[in-house]
N, C-alpha and C. Protein backbone atom coordinates (compact mmCIF):
# COMPACT_ATOMS: atom_id res chain seq x y z
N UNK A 1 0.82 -1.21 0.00
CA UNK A 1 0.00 0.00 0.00
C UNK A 1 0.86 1.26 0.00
N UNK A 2 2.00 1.08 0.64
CA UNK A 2 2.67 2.14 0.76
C UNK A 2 3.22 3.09 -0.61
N UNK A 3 3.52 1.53 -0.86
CA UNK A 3 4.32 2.26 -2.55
C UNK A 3 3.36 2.09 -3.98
N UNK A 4 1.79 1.97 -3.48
CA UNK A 4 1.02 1.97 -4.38
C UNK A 4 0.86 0.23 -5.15
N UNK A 5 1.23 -0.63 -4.67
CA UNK A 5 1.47 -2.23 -5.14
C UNK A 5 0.11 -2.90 -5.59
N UNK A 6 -0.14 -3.62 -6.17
CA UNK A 6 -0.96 -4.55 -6.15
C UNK A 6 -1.34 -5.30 -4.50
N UNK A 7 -2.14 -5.80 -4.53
CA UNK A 7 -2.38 -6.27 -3.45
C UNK A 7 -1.91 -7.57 -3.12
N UNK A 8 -0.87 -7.81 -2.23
CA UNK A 8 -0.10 -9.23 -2.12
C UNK A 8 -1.12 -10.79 -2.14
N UNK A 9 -0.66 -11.56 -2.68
CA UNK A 9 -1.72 -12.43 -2.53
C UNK A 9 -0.60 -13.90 -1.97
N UNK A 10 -1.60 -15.06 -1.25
CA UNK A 10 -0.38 -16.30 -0.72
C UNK A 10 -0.46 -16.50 -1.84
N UNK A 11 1.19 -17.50 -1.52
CA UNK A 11 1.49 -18.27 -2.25
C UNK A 11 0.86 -19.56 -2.38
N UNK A 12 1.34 -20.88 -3.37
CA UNK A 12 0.72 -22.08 -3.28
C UNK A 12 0.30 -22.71 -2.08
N UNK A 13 1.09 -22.80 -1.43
CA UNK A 13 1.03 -23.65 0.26
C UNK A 13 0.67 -22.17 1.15
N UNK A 14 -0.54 -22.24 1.17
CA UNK A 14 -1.65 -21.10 1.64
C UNK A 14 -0.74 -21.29 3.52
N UNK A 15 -0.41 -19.62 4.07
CA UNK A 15 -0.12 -20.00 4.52
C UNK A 15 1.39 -19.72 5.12
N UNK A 16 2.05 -19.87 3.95
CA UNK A 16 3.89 -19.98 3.75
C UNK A 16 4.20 -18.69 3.67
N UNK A 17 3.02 -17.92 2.86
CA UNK A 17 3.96 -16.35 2.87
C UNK A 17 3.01 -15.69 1.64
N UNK A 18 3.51 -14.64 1.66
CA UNK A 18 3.01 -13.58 0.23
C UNK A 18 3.61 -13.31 -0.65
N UNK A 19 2.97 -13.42 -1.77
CA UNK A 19 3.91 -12.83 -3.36
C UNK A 19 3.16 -11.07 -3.84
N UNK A 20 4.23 -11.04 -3.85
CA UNK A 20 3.60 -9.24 -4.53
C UNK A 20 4.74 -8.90 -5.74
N UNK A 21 3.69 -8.40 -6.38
CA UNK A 21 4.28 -7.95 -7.63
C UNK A 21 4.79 -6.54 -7.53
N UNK A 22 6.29 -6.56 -7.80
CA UNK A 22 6.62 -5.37 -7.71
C UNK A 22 7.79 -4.74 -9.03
N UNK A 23 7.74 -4.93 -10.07
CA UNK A 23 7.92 -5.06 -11.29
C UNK A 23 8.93 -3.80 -11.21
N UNK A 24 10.23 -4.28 -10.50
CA UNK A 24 11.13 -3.05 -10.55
C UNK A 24 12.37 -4.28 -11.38
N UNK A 25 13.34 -3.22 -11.71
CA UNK A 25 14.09 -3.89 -12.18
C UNK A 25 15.15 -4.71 -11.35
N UNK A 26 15.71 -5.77 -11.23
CA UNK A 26 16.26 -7.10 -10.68
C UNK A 26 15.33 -7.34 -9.50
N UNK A 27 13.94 -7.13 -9.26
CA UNK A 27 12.96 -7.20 -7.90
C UNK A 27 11.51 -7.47 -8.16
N UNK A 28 11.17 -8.05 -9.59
CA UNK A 28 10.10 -7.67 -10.24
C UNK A 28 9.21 -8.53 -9.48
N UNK A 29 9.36 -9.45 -8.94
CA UNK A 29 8.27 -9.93 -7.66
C UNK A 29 9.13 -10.68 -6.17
N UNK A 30 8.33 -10.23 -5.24
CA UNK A 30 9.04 -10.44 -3.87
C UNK A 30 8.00 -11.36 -2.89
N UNK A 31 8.39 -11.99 -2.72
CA UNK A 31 7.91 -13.46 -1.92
C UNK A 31 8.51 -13.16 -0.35
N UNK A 32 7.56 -13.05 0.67
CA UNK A 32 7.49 -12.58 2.10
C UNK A 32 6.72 -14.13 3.00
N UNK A 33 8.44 -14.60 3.64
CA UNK A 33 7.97 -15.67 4.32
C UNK A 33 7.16 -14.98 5.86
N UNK A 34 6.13 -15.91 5.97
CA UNK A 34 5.25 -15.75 6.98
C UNK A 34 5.44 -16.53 8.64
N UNK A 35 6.20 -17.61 8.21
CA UNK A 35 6.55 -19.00 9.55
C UNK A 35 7.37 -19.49 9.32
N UNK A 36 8.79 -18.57 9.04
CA UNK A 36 9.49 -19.60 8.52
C UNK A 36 10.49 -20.29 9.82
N UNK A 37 10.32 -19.56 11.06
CA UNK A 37 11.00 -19.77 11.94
C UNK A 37 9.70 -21.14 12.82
N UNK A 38 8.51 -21.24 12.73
CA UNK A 38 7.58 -21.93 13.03
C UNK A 38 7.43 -22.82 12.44
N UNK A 39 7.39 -22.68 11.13
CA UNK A 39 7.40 -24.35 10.63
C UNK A 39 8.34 -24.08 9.03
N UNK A 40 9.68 -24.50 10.20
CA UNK A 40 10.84 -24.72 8.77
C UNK A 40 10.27 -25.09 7.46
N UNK A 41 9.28 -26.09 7.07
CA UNK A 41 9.44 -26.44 5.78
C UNK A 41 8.48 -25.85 5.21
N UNK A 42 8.31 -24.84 6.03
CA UNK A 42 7.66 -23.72 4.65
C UNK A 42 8.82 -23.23 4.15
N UNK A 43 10.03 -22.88 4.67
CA UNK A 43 10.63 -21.58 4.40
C UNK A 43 11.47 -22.81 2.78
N UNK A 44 11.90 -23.96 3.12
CA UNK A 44 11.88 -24.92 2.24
C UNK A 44 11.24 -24.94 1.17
N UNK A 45 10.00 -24.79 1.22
CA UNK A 45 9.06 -24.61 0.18
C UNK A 45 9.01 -23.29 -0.71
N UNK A 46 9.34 -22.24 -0.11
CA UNK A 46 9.15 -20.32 -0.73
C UNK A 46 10.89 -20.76 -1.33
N UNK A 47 11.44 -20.92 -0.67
CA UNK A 47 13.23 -21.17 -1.24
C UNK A 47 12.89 -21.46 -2.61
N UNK A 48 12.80 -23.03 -2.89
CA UNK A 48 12.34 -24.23 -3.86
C UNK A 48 11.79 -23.07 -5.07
N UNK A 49 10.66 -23.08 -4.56
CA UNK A 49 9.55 -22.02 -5.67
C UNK A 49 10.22 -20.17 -6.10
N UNK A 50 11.48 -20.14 -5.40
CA UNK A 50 11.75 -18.73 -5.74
C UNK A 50 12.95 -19.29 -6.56
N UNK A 51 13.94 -20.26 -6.75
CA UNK A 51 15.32 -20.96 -7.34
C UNK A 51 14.12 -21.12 -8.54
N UNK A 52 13.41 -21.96 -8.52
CA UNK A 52 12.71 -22.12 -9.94
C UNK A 52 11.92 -20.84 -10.35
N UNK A 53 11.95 -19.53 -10.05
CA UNK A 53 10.80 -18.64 -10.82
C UNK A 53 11.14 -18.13 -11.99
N UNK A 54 10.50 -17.65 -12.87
CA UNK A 54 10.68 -17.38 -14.13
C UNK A 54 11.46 -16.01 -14.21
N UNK A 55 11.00 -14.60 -13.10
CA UNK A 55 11.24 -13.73 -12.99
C UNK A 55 12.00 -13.64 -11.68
N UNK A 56 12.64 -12.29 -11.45
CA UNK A 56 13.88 -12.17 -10.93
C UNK A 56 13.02 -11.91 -9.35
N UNK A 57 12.88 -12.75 -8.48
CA UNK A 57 12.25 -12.82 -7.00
C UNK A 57 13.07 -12.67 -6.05
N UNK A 58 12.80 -11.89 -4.97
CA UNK A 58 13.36 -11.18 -3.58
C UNK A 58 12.27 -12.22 -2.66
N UNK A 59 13.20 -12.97 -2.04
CA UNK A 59 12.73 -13.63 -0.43
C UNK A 59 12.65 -12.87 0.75
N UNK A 60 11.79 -12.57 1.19
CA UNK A 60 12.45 -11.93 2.42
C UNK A 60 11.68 -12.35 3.89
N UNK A 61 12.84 -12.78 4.85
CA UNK A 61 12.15 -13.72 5.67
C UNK A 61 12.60 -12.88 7.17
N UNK A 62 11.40 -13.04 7.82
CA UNK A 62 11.95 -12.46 9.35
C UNK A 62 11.97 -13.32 9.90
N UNK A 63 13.06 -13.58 10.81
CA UNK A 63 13.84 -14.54 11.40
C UNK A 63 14.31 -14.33 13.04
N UNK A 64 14.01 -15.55 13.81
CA UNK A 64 14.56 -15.51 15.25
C UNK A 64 16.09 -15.90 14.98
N UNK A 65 16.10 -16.88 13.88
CA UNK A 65 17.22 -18.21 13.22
C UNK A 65 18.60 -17.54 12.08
N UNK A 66 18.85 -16.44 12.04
CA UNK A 66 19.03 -16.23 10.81
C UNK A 66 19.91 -16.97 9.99
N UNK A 67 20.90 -18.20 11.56
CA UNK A 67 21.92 -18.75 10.74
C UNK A 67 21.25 -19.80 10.15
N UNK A 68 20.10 -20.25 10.91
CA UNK A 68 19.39 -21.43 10.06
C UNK A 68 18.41 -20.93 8.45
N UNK A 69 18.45 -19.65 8.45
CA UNK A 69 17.70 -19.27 7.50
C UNK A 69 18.53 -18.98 6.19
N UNK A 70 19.45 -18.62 7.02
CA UNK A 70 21.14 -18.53 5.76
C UNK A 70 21.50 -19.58 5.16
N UNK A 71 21.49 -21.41 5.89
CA UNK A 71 21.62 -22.22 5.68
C UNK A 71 20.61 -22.44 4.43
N UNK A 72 19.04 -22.56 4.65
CA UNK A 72 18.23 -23.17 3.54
C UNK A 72 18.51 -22.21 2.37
N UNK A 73 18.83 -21.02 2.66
CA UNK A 73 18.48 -20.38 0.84
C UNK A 73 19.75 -20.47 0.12
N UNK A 74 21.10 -20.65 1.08
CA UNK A 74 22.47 -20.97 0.40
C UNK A 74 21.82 -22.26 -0.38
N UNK A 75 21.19 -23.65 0.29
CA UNK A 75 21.48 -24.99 0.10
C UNK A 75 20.01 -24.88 -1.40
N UNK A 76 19.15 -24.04 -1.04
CA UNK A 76 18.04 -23.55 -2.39
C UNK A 76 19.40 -22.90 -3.89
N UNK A 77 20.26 -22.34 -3.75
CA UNK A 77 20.93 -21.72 -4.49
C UNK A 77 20.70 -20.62 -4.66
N UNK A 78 20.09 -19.60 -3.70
CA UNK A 78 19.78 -18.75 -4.22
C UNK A 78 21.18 -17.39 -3.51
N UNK A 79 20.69 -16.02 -4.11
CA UNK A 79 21.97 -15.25 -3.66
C UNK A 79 21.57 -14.81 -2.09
N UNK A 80 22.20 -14.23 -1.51
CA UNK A 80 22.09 -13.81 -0.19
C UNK A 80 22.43 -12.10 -0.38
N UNK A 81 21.57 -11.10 -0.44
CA UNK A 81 21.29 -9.93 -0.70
C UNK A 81 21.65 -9.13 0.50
N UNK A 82 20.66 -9.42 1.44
CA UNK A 82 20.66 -8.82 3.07
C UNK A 82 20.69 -9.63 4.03
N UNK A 83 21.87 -9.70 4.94
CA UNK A 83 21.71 -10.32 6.22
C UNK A 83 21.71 -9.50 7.71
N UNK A 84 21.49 -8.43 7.21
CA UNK A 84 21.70 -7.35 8.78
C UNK A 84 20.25 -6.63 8.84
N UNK A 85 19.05 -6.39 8.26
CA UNK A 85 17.95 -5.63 8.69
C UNK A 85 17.57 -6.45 9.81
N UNK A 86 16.59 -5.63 10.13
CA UNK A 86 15.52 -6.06 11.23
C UNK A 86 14.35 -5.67 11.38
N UNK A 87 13.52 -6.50 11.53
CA UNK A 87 12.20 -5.81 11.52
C UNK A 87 11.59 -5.19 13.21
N UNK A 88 11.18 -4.07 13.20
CA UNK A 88 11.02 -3.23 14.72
C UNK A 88 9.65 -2.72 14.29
N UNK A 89 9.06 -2.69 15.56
CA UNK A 89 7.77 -2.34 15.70
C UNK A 89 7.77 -1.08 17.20
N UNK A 90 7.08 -0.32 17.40
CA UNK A 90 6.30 0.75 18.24
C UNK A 90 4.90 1.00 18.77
N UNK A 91 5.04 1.56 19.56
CA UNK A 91 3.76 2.20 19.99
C UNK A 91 4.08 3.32 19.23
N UNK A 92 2.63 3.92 18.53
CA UNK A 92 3.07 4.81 17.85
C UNK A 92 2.31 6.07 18.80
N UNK A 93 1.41 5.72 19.67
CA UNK A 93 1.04 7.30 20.93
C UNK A 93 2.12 7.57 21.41
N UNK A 94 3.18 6.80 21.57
CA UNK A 94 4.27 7.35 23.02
C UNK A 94 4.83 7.61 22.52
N UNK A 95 5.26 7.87 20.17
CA UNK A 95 6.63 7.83 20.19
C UNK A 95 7.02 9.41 20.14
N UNK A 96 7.93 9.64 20.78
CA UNK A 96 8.77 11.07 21.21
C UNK A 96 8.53 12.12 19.51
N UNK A 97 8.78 12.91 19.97
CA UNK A 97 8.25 14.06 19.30
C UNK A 97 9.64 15.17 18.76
N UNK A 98 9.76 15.64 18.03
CA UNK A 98 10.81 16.64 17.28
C UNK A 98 10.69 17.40 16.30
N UNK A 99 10.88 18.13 16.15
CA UNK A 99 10.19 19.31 15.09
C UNK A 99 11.80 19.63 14.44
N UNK A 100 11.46 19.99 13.15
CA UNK A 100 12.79 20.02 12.02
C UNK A 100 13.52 21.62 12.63
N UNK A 101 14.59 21.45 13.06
CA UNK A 101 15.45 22.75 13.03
C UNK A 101 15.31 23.51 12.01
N UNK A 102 15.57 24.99 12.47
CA UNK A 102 15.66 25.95 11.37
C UNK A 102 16.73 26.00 10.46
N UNK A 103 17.20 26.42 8.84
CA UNK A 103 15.77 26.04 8.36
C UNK A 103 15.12 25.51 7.41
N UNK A 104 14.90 24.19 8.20
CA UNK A 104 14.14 22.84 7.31
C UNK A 104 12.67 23.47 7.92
N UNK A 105 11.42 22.87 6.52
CA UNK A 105 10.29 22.96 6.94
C UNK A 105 9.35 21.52 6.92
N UNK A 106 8.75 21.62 7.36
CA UNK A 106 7.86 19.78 7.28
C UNK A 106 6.50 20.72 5.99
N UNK A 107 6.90 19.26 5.09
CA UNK A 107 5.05 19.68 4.42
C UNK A 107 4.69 17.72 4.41
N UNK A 108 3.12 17.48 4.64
CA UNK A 108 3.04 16.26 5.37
C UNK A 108 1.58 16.51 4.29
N UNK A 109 1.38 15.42 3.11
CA UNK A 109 0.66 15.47 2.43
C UNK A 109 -0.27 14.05 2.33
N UNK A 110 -1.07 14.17 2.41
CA UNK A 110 -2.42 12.73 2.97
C UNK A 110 -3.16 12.12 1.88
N UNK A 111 -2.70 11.38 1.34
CA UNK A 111 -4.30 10.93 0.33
C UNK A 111 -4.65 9.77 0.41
N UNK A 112 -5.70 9.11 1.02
CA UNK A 112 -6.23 8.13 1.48
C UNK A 112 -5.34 7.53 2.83
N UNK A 113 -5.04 5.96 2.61
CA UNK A 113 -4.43 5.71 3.86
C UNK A 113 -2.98 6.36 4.07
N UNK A 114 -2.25 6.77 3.16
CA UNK A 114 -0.83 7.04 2.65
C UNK A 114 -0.13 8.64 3.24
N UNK A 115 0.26 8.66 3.72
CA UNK A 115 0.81 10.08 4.28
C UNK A 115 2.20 10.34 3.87
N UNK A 116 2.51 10.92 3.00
CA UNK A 116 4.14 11.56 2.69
C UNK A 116 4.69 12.81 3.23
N UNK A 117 6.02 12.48 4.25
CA UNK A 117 6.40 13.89 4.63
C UNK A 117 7.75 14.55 3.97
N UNK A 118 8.12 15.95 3.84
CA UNK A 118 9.23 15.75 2.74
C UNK A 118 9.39 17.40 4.23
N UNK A 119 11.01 17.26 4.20
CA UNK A 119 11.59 18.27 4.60
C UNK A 119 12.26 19.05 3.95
N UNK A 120 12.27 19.94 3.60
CA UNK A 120 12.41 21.47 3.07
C UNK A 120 13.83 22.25 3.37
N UNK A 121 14.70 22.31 2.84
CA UNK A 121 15.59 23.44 3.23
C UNK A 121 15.25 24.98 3.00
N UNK A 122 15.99 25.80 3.24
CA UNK A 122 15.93 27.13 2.80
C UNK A 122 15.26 27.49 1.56
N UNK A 123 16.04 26.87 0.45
CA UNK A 123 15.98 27.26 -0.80
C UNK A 123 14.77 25.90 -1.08
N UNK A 124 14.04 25.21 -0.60
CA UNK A 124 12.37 24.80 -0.95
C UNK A 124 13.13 23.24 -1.47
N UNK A 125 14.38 22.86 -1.48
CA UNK A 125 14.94 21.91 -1.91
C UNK A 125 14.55 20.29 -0.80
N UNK A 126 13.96 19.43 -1.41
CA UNK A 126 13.97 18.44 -0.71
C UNK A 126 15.12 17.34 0.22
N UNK A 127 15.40 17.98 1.62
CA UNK A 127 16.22 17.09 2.13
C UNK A 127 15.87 16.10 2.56
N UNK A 128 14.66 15.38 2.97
CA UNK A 128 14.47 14.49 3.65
C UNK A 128 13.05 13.86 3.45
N UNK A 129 12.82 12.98 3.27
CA UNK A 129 11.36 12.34 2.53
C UNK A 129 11.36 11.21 3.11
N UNK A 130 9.83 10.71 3.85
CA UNK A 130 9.38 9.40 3.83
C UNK A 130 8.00 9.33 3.89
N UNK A 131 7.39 7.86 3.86
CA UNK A 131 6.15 7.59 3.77
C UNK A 131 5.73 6.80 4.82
N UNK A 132 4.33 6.62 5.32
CA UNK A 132 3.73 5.92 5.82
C UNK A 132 2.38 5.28 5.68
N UNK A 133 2.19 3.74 5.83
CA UNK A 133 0.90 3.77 5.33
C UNK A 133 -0.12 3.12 6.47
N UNK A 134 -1.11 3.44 6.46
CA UNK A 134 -1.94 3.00 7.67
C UNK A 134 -3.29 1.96 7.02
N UNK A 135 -3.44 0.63 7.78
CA UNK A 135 -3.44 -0.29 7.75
C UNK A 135 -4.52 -1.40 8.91
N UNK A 136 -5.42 -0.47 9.23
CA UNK A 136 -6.41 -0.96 10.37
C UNK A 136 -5.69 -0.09 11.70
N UNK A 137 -5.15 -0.63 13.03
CA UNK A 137 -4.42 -0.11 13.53
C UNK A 137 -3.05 0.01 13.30
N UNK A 138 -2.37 -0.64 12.32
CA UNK A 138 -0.39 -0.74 12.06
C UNK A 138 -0.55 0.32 10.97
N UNK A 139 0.49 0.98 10.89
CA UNK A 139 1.13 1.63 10.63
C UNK A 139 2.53 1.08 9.76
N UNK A 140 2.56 1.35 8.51
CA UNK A 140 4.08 0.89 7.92
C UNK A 140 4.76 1.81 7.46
N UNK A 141 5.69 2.25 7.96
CA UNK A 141 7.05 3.22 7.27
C UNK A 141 7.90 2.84 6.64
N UNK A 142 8.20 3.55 5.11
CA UNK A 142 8.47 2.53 4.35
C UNK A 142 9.48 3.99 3.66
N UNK A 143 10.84 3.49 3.24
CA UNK A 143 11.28 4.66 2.55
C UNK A 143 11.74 5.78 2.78
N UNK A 144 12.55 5.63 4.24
CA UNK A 144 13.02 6.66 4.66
C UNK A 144 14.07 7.57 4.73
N UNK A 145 14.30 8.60 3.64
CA UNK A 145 15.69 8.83 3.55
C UNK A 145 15.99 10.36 3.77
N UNK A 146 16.98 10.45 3.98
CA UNK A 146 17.78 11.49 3.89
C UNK A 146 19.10 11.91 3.12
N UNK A 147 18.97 12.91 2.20
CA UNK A 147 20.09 13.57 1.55
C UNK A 147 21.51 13.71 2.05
N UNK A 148 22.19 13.05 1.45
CA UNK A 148 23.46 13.01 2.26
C UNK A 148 24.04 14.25 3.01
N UNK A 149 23.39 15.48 2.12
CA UNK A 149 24.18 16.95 2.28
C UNK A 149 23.75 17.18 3.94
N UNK A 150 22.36 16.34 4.20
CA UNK A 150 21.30 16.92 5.16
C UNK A 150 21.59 16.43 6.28
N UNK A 151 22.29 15.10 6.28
CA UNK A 151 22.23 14.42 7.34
C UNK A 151 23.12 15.15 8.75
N UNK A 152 22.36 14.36 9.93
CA UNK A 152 23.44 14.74 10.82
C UNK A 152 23.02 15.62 11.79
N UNK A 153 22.01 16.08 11.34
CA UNK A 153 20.95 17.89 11.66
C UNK A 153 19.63 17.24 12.05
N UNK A 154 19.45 15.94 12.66
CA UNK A 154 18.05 15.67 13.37
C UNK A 154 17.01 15.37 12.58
N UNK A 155 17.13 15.88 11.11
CA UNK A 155 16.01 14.81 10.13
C UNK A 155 15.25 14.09 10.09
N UNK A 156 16.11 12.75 10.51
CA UNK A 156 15.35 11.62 10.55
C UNK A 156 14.23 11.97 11.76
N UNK A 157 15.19 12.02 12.84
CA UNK A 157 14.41 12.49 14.07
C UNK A 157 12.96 12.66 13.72
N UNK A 158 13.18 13.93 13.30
CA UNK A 158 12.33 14.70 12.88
C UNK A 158 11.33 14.19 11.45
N UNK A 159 11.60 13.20 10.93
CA UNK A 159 10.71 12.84 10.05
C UNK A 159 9.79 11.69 10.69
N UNK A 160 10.61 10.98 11.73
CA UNK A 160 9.72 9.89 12.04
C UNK A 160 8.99 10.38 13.18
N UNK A 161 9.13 11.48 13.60
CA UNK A 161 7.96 12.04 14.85
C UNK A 161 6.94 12.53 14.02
N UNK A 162 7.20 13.34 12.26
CA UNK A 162 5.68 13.78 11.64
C UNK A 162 5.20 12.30 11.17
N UNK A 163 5.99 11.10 10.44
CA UNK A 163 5.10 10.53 10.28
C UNK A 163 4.26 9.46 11.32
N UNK A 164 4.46 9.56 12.54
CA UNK A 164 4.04 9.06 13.26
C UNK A 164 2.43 9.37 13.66
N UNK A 165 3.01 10.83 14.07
CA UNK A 165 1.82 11.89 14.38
C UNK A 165 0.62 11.98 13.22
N UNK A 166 1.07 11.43 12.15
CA UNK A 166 0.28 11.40 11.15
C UNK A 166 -0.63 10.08 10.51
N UNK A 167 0.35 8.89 11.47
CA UNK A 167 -0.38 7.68 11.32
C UNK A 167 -1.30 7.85 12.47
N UNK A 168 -0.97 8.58 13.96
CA UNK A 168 -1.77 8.07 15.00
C UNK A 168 -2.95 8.95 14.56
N UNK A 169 -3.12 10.27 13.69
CA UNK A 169 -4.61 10.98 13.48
C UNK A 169 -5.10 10.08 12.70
N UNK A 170 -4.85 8.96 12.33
CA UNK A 170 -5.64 8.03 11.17
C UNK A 170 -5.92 6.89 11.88
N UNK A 171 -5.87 7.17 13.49
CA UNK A 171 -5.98 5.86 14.29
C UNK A 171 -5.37 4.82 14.36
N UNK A 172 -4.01 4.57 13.84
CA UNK A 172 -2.80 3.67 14.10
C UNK A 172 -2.63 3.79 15.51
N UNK A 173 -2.19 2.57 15.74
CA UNK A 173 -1.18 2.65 17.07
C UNK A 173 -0.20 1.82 16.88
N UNK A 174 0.17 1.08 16.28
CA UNK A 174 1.19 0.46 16.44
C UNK A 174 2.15 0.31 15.02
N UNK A 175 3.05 0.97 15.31
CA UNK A 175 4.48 1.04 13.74
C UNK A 175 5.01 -0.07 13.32
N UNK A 176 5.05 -0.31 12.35
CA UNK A 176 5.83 -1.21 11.78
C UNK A 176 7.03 -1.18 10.88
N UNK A 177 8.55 -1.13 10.75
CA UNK A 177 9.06 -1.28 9.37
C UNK A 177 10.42 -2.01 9.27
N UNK A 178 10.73 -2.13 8.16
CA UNK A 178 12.35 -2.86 8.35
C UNK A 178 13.34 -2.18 8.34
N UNK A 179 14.37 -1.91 8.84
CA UNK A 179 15.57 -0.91 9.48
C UNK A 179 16.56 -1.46 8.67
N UNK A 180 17.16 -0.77 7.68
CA UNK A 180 18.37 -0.87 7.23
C UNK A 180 19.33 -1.17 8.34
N UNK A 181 20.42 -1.80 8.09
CA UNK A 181 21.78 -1.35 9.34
C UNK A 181 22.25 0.02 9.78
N UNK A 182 22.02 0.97 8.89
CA UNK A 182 22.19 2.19 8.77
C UNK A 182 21.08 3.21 9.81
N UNK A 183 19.79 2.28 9.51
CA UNK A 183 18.70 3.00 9.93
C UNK A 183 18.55 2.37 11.34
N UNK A 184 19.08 1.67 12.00
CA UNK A 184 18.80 0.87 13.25
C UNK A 184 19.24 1.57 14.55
N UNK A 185 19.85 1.98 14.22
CA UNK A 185 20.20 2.85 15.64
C UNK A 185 19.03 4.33 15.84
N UNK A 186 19.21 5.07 14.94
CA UNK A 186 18.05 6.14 14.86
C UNK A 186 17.03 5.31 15.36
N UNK A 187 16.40 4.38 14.54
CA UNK A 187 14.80 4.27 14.92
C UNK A 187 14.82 3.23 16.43
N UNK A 188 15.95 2.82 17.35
CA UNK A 188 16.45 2.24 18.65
C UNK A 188 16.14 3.41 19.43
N UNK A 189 16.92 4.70 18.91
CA UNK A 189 16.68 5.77 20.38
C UNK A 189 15.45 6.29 20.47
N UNK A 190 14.24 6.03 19.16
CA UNK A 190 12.94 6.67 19.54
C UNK A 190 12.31 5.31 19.66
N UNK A 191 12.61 4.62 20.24
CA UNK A 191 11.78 3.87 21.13
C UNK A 191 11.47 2.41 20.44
N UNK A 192 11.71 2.54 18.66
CA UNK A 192 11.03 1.28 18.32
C UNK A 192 11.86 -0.11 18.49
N UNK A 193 11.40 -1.30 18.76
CA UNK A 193 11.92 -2.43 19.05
C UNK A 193 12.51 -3.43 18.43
N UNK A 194 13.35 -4.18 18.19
CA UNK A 194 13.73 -5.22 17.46
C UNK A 194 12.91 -6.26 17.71
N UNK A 195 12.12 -6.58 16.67
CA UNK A 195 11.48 -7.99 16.92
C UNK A 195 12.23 -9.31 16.17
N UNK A 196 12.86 -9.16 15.12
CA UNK A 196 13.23 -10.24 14.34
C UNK A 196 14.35 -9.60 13.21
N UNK A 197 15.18 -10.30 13.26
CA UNK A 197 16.39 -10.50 11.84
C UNK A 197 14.96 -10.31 10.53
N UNK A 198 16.05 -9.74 9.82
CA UNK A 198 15.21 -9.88 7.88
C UNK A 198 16.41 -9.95 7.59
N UNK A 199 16.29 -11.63 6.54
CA UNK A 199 17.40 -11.71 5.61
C UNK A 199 16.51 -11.64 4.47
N UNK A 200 17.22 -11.36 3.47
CA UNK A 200 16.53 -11.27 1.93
C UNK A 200 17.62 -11.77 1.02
N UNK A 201 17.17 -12.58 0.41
CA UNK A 201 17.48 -13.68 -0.74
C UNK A 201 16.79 -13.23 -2.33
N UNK A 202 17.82 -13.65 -3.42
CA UNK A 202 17.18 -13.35 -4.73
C UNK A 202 17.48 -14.54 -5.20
N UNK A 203 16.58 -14.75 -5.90
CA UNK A 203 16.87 -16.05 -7.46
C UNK A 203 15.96 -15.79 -8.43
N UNK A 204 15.74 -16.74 -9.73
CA UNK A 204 16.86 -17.31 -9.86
C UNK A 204 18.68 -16.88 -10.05
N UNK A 205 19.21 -17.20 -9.97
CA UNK A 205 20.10 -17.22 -10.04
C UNK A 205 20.82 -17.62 -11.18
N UNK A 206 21.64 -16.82 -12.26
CA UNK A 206 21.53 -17.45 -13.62
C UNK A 206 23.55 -17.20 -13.79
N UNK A 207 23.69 -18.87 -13.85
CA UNK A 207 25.34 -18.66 -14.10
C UNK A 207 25.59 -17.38 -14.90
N UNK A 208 27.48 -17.23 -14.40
CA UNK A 208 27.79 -16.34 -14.94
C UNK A 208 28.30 -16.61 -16.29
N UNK A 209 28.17 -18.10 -16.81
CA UNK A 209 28.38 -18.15 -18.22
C UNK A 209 27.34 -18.11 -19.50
N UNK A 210 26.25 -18.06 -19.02
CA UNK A 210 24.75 -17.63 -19.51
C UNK A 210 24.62 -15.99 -20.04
């Protein structure tokens, strides 16, 4: 929802996880294990079915296990993309609050469930942009970046207190998203939690003499 997607639908073994079409280039559909730490031979099964897909598929599995999860998609053949995210969740009433230093400005634009906030320098130039999408009560933040020139000056801070404030007027309470390595410490000091490793896997995988 966030990034405007089709709507994910399961895979074969109802159950195992979600396929969503996301028709970017080397990512054009992404397969999201659901149990793979609960019942291993699903994650067996999404592996299997992503080594054989026709198009270029992103695994991405949240994990208690990650060395056991590293194990099946090496022994599937597939590549190993990401082994350091994590997926963290919040209360999104309690989370702390920050307003953009001078002088960055917040403009925080709404259309349907989807809220985009973009921070502003002086000269009206975009330093800092992310999204959020709201989802019954969760909340997903998805896309959060900052301009290299910008960083350093409370930004982020400051972006994830508007989009927060902007999921909880839509009646969210609770955040959801996956934290780069980069992004893990920022979103640690405002409060949100590590719940699980995300490794992400691609295949097929097509020799390099092909």
């Amino acid at each position: 929802m966030a990034r405007s997607l089709p709507e994910a639908e399961p895979v074969e073994s109802a159950g195992d996880g979600l396929r969503s079409i996301c028709n970017q280039p080397g990512r054009e559909v992404e397969v999201f294990a659901l149990r793979a730490d609960e019942e291993p031979e699903s994650l067996d099964r999404l592996a299997a079915a992503v080594a054989a897909a026709r198009q270029t598929t992103w695994l991405t599995v949240p994990t208690l296990r990650p060395g056991t999860v590293e194990a099946v998609v090496g022994a599937a053949g597939l590549e190993l993309l990401h082994r350091s995210e994590w997926f963290m969740t919040t209360d999104l009433t309690a989370h702390p609050q920050h307003a953009p230093a001078a002088p960055y400005e917040r403009e925080v634009r709404t259309e349907g469930p989807v809220t985009v906030v973009s921070l502003h320098d002086s000269s009206g130039e975009v330093a800092a942009r992310g999204t959020i999408a709201v989802v019954g009560a969760d909340a997903i933040a998805d896309r959060i970046e900052t301009d290299a020139a910008h960083r350093r000056r409370g930004l982020g801070r400051a972006m994830m207190s508007a989009l927060a404030e902007a999921a909880v007027a839509q009646g969210a309470r609770t955040g959801l998203l996956i934290a780069s390595e980069e992004g893990q410490r920022l979103y640690s000091s405002l409060g949100w939690r590590h719940e699980a490793d995300v490794l992400i896997a691609r295949g097929p995988v097509v020799p390099s003499n092909q």
